[in-house]
N, C-alpha and C. Protein backbone atom coordinates (compact mmCIF):
# COMPACT_ATOMS: atom_id res chain seq x y z
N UNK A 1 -48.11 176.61 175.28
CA UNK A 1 -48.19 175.23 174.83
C UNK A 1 -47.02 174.93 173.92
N UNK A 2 -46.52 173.73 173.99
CA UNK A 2 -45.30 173.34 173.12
C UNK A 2 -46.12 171.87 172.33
N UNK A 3 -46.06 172.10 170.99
CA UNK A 3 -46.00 170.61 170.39
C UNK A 3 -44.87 170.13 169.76
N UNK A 4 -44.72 169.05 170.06
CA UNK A 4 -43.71 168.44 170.18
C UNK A 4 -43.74 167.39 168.49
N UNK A 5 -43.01 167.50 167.48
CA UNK A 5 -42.91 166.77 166.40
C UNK A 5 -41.82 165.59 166.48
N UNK A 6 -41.89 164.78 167.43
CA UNK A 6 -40.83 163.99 167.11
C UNK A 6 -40.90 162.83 168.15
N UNK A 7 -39.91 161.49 167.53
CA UNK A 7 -40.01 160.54 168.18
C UNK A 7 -39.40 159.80 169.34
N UNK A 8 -38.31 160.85 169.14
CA UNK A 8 -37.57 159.98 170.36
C UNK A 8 -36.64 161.70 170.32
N UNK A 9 -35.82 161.27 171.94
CA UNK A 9 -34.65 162.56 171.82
C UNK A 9 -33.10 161.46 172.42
N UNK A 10 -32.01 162.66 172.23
CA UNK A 10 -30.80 161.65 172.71
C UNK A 10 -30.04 162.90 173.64
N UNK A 11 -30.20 162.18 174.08
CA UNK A 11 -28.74 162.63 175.66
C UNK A 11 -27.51 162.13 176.01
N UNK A 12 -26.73 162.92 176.92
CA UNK A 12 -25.60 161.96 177.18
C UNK A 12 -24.66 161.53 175.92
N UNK A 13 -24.55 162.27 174.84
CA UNK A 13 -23.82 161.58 173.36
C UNK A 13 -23.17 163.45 173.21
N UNK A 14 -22.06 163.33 172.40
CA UNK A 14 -21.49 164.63 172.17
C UNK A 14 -21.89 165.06 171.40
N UNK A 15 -21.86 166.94 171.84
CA UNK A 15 -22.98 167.53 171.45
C UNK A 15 -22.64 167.47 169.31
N UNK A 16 -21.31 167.54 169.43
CA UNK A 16 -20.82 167.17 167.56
C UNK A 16 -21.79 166.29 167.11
N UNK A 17 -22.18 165.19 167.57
CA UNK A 17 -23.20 163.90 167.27
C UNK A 17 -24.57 164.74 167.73
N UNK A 18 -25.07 165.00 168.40
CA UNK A 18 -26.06 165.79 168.33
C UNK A 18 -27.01 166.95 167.24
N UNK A 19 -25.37 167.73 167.09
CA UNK A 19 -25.21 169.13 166.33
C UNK A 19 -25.30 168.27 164.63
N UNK A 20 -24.59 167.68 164.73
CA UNK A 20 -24.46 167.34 162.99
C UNK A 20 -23.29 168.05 162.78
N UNK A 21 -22.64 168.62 163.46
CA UNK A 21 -21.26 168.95 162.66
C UNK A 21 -20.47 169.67 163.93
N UNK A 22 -19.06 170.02 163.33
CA UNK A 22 -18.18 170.37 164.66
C UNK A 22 -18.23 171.40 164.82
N UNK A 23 -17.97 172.18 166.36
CA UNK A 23 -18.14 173.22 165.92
C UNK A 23 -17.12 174.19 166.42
N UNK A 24 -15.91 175.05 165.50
CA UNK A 24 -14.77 175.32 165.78
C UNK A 24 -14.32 176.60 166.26
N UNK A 25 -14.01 177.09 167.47
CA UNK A 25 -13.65 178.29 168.27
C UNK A 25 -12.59 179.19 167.57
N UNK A 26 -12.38 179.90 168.71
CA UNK A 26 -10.82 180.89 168.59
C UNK A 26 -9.91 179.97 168.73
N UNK A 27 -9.08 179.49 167.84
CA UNK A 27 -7.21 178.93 167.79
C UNK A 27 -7.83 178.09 167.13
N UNK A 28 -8.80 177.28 166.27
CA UNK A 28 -8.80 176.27 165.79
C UNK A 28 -9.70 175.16 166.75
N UNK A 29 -9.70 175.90 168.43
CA UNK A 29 -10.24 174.81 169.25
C UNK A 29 -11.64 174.09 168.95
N UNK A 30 -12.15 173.26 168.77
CA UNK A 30 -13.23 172.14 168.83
C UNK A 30 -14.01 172.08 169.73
N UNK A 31 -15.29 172.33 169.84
CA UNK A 31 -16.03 171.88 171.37
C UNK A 31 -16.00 170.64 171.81
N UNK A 32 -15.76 169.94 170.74
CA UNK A 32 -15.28 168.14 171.37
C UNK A 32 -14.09 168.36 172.28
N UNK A 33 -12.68 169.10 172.10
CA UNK A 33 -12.05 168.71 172.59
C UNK A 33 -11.89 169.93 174.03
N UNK A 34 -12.70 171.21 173.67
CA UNK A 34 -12.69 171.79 175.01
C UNK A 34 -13.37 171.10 176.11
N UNK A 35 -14.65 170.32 175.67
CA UNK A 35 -15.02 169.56 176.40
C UNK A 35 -14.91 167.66 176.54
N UNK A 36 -13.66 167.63 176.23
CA UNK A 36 -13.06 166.68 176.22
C UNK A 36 -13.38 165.27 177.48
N UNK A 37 -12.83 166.93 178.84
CA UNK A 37 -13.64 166.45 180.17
C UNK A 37 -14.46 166.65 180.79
N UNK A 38 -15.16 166.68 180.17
CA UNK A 38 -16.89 167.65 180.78
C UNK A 38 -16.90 168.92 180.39
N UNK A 39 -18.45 169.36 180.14
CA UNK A 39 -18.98 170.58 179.85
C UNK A 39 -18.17 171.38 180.83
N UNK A 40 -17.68 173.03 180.57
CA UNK A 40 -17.64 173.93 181.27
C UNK A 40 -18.30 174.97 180.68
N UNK A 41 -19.03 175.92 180.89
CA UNK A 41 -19.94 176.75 180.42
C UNK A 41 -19.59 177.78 181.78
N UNK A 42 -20.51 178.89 181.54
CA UNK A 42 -21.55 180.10 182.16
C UNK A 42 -22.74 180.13 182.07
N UNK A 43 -23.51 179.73 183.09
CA UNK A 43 -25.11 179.83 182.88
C UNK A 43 -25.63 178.39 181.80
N UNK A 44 -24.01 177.82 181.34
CA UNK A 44 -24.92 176.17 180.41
C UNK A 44 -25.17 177.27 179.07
N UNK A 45 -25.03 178.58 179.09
CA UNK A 45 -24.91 179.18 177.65
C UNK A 45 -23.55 179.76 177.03
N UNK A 46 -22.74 180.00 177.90
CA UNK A 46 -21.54 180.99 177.44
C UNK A 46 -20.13 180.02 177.29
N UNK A 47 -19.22 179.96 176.43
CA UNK A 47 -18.25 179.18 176.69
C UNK A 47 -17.21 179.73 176.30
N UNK A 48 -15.97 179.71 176.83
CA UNK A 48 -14.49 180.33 176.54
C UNK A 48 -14.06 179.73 175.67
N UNK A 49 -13.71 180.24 174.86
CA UNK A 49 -12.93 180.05 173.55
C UNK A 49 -13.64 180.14 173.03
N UNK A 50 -15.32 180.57 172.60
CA UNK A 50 -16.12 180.31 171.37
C UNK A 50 -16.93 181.56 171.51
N UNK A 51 -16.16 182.60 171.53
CA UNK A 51 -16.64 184.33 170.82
C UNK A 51 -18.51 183.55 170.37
N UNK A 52 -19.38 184.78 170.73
CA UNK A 52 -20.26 184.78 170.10
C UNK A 52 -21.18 183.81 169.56
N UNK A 53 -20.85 182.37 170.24
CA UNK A 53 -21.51 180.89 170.30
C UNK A 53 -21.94 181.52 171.29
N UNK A 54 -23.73 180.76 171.39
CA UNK A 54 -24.61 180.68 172.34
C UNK A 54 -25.31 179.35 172.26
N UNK A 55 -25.14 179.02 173.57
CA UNK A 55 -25.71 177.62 173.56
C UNK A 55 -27.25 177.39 174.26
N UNK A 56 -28.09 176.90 174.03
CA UNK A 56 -29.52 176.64 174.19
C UNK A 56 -29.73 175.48 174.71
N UNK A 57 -29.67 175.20 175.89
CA UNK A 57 -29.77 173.90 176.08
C UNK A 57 -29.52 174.04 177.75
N UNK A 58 -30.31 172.92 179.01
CA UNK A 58 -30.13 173.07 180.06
C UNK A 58 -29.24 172.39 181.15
N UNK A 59 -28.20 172.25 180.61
CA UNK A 59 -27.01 171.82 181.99
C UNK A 59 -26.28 172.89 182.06
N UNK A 60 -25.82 172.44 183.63
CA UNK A 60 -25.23 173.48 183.61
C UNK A 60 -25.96 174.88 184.13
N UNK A 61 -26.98 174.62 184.08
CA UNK A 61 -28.29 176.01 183.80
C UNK A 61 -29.31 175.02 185.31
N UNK A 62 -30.35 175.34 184.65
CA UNK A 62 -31.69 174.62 185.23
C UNK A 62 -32.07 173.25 185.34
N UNK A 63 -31.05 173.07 184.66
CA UNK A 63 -31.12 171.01 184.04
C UNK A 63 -32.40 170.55 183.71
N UNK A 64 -32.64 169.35 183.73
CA UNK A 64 -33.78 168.67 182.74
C UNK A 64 -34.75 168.69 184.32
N UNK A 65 -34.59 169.05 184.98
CA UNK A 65 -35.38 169.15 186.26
C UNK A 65 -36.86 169.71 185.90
N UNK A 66 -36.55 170.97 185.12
CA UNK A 66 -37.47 171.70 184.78
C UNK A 66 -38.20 171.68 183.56
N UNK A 67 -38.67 172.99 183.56
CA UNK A 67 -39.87 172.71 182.38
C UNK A 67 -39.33 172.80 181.19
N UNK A 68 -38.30 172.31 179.86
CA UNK A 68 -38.16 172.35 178.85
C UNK A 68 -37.80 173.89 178.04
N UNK A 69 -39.29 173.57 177.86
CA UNK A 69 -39.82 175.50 177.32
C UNK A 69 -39.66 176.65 177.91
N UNK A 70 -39.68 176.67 179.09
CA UNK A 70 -38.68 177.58 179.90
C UNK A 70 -37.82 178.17 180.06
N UNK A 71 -36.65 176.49 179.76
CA UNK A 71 -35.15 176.93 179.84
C UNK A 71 -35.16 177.87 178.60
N UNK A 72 -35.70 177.26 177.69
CA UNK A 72 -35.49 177.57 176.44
C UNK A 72 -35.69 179.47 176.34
N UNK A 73 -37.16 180.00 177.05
CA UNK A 73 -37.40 180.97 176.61
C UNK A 73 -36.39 181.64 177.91
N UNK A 74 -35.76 180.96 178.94
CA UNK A 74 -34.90 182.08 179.75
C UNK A 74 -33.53 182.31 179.24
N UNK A 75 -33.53 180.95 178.33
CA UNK A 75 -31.98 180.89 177.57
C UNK A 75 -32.11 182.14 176.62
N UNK A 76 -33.10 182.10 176.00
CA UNK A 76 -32.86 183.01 174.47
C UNK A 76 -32.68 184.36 175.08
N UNK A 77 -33.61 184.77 176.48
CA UNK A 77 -34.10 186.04 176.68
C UNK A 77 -32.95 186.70 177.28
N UNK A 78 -31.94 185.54 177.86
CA UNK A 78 -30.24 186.16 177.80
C UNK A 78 -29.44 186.31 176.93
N UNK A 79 -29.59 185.60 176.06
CA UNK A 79 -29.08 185.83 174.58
C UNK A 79 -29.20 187.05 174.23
N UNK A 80 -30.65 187.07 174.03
CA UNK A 80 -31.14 188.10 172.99
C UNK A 80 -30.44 190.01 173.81
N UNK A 81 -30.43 189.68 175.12
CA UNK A 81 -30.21 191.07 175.95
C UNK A 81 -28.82 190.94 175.88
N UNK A 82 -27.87 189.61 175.84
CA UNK A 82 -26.56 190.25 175.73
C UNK A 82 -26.13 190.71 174.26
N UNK A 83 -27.02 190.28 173.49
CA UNK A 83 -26.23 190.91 171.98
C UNK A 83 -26.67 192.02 171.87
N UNK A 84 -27.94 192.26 172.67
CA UNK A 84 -28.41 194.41 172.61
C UNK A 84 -27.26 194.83 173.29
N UNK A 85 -26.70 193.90 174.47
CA UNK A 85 -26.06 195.05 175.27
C UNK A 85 -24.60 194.89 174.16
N UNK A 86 -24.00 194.36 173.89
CA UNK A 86 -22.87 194.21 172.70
C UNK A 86 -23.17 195.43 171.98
N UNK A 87 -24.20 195.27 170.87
CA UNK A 87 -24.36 195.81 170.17
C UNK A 87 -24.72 197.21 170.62
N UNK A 88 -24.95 197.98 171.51
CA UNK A 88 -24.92 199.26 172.82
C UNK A 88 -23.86 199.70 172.81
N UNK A 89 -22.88 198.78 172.67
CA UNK A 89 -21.25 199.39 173.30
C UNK A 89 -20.42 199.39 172.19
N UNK A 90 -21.33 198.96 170.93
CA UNK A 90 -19.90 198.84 170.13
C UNK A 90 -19.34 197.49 170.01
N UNK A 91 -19.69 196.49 170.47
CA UNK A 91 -18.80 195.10 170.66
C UNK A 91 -18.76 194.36 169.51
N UNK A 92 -18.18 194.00 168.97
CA UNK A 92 -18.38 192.83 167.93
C UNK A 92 -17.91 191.37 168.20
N UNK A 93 -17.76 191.45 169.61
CA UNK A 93 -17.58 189.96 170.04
C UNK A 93 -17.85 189.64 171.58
N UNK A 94 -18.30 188.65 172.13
CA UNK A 94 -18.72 188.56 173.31
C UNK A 94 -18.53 187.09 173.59
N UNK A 95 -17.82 187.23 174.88
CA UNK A 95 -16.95 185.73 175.01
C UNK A 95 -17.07 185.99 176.70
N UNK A 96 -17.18 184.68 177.34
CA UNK A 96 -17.08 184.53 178.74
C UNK A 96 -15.57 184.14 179.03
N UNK A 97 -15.03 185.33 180.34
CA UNK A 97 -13.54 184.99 180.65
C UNK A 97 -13.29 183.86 181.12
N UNK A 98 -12.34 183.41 180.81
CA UNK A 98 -11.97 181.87 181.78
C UNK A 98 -12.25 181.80 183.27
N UNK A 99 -11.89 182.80 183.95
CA UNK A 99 -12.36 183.34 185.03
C UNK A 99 -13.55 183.13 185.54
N UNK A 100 -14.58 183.64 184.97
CA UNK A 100 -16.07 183.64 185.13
C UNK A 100 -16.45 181.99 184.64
N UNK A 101 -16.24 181.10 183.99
CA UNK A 101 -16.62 180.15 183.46
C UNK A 101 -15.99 179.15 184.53
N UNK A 102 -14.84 178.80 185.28
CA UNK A 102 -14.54 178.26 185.74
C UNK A 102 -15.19 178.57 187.64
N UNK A 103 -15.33 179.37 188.17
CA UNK A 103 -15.95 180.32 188.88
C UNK A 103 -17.62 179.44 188.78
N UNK A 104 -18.30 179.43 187.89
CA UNK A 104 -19.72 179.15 187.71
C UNK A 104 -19.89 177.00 187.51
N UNK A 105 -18.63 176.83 187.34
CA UNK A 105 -18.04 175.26 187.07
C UNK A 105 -17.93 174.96 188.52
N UNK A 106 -17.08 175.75 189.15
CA UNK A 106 -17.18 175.42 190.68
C UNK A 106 -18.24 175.83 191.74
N UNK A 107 -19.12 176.42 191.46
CA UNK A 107 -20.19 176.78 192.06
C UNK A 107 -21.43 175.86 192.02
N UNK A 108 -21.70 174.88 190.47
CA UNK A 108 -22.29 173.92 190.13
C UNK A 108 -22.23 172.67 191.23
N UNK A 109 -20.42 172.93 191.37
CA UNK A 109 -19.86 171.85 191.62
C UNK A 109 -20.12 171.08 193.59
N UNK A 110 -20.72 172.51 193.90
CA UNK A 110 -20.97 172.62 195.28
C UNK A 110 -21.97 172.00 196.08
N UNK A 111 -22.94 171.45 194.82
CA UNK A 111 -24.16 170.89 195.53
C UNK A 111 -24.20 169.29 194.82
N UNK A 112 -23.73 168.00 195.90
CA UNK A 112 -23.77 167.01 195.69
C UNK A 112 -25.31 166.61 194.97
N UNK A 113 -25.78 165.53 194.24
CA UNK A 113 -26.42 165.40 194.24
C UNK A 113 -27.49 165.58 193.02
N UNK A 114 -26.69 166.47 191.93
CA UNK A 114 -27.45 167.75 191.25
C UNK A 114 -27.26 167.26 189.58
N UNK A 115 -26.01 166.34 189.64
CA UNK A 115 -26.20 165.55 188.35
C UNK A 115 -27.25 164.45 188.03
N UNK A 116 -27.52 165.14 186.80
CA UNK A 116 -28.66 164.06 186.07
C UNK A 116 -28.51 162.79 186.31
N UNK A 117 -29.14 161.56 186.80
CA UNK A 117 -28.48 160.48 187.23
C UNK A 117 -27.50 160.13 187.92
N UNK A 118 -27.99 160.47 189.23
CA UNK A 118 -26.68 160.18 190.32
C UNK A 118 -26.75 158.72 190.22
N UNK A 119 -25.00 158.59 190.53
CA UNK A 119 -25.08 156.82 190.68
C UNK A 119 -25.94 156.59 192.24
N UNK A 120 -26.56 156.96 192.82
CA UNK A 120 -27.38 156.48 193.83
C UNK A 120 -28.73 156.21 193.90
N UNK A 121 -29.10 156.74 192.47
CA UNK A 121 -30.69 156.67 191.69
C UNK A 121 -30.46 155.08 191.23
N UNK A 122 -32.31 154.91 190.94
CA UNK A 122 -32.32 153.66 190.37
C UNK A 122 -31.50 153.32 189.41
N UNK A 123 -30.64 152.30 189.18
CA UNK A 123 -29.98 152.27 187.78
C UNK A 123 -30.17 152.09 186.14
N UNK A 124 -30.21 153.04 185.68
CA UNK A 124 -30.75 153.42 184.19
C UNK A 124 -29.66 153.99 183.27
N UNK A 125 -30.43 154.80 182.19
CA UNK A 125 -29.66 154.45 181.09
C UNK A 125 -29.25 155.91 181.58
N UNK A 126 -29.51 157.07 182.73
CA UNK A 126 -28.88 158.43 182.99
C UNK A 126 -27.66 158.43 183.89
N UNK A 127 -28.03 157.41 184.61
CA UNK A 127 -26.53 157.22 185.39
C UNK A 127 -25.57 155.55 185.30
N UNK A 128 -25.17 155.09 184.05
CA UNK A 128 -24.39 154.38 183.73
C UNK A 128 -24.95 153.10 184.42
N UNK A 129 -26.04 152.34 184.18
CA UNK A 129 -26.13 151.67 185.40
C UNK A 129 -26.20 151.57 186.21
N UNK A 130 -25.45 152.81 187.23
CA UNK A 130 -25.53 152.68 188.48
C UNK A 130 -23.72 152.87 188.50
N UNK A 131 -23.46 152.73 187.84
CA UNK A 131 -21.50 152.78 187.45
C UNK A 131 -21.15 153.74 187.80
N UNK A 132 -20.00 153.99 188.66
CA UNK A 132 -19.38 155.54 187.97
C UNK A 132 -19.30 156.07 186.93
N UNK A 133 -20.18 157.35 187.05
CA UNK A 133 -20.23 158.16 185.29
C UNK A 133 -19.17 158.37 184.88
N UNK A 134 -18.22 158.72 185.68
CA UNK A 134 -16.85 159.03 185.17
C UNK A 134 -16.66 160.56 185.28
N UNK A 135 -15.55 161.73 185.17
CA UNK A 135 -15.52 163.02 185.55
C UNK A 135 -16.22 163.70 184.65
N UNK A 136 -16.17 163.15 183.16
CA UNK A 136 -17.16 164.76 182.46
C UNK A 136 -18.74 164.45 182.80
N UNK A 137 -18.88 163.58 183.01
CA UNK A 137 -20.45 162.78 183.54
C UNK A 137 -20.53 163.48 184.70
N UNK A 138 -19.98 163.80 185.51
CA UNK A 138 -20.15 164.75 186.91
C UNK A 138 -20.40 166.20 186.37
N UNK A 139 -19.85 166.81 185.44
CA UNK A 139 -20.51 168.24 185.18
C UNK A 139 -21.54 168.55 184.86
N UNK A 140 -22.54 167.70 184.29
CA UNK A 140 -23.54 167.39 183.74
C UNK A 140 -24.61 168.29 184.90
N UNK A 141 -24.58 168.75 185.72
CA UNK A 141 -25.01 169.51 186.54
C UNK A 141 -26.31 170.55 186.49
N UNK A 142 -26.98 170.62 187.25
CA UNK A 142 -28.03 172.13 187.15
C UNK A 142 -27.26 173.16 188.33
N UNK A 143 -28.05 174.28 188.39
CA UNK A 143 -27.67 175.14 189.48
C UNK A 143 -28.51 174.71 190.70
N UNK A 144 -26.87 174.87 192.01
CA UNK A 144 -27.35 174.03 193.16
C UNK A 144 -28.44 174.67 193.95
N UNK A 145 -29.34 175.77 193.74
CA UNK A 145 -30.60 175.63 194.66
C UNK A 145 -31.64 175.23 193.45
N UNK A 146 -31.54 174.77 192.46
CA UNK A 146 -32.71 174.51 191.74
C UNK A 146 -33.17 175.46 190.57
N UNK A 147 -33.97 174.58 189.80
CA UNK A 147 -34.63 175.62 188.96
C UNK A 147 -35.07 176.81 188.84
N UNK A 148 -35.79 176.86 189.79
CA UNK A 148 -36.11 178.68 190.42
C UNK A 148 -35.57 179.08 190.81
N UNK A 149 -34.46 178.70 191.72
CA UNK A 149 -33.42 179.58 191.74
C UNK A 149 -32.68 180.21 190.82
N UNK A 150 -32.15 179.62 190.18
CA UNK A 150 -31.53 179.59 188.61
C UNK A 150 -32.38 180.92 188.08
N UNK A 151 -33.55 180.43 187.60
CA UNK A 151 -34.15 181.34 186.72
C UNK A 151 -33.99 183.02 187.66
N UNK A 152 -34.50 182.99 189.01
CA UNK A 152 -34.24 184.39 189.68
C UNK A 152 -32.70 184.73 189.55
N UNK A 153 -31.98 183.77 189.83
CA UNK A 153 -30.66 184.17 189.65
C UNK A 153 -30.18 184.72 188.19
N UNK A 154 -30.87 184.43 187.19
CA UNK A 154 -30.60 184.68 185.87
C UNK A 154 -30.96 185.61 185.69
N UNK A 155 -31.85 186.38 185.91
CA UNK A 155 -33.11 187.36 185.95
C UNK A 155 -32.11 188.41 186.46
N UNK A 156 -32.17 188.67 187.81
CA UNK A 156 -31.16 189.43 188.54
C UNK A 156 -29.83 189.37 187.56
N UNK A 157 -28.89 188.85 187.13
CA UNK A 157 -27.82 188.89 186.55
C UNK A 157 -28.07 189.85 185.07
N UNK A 158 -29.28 189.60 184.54
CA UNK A 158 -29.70 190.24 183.13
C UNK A 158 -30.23 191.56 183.73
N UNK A 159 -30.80 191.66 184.65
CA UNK A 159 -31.28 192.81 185.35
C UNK A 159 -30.32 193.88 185.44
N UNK A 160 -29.14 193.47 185.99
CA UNK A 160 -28.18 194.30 186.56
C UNK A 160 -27.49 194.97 185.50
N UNK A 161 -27.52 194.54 184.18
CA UNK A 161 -26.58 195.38 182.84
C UNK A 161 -25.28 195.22 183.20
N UNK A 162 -24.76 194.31 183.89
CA UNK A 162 -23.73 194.58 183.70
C UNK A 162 -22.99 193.53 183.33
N UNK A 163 -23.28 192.31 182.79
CA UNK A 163 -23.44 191.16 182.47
C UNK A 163 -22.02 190.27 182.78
N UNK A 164 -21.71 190.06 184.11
CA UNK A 164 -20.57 189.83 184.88
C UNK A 164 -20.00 188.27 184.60
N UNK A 165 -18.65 188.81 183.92
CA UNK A 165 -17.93 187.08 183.64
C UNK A 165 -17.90 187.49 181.73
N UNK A 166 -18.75 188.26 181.52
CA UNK A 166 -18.41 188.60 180.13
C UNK A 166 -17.81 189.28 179.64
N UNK A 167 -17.07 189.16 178.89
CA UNK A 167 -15.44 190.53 177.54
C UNK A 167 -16.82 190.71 176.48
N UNK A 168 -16.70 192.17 176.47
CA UNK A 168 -17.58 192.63 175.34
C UNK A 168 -16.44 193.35 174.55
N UNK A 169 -15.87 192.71 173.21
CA UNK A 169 -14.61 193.14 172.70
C UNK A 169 -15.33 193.92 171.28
């Protein structure tokens, strides 16, 4: 069971406005401005340039398709196994290669249809009216067979130990 304390939620606004504050990578980089043009992630948790940031939240991932509490407990339960496996090897930093992140950006990218508010849905406040969202509005994405897929696919990936697309430095 989840209870829920609150009155309203916000989407679609950057995550800095969300977060309450900025939040700043390797070189000085900004998540505002890595994602300048749309989210790029691993799994909607891992992001290049930001060592040891983990993100909680479902695009990119399972999307709002699914059950909330879910994402949440499949998000942490990768979290929590990649910092054992870090912390296993010695790592004191764990960052997804550009490689692997762009790789999982184009794989998103494969199944029309899969962004939150396609402009072909009724027109609302998830897809601009009905407007073109514009390109970072297109990443906004889940994984293209779905939620359960996703989650088995996540499962299997944490399964395997070998946690592929990740620098354990």
């Amino acid at each position: 069971d989840c209870i829920i304390y609150a009155s309203g939620f916000e989407v679609g606004t950057e995550y800095k406005r969300r977060a309450g504050f900025e939040l700043t990578g390797r070189d000085g980089l900004t998540l505002s401005d890595a994602w300048s043009e749309g989210m790029r992630s691993k799994h909607g948790i891992h992001v290049h340039g930001f060592p040891n940031a983990f993100f909680v939240q479902p695009t990119q991932g399972a999307n709002l398709i699914s059950n909330v509490p879910h994402n949440l407990t499949e998000a942490g339960r990768t979290i929590a196994l990649t910092i054992k496996h870090a912390l296993d090897v010695g790592a004191n930093q764990v960052e997804v290669t550009p490689e692997a992140q762009e790789a999982w950006v184009q794989l998103l990218l494969t199944a029309p249809g899969r962004m939150i508010g396609a402009p072909d849905c009724t027109p609302g406040y998830y897809n601009n009216e009905g407007q073109d969202p514009g390109p970072a509005a297109r990443l906004n994405v889940g994984y293209p067979a779905g939620a359960t897929a996703y989650f088995k696919y996540l499962e299997a990936w944490r399964s395997s130990g070998e946690f592929d697309g990740l620098a354990f430095r």
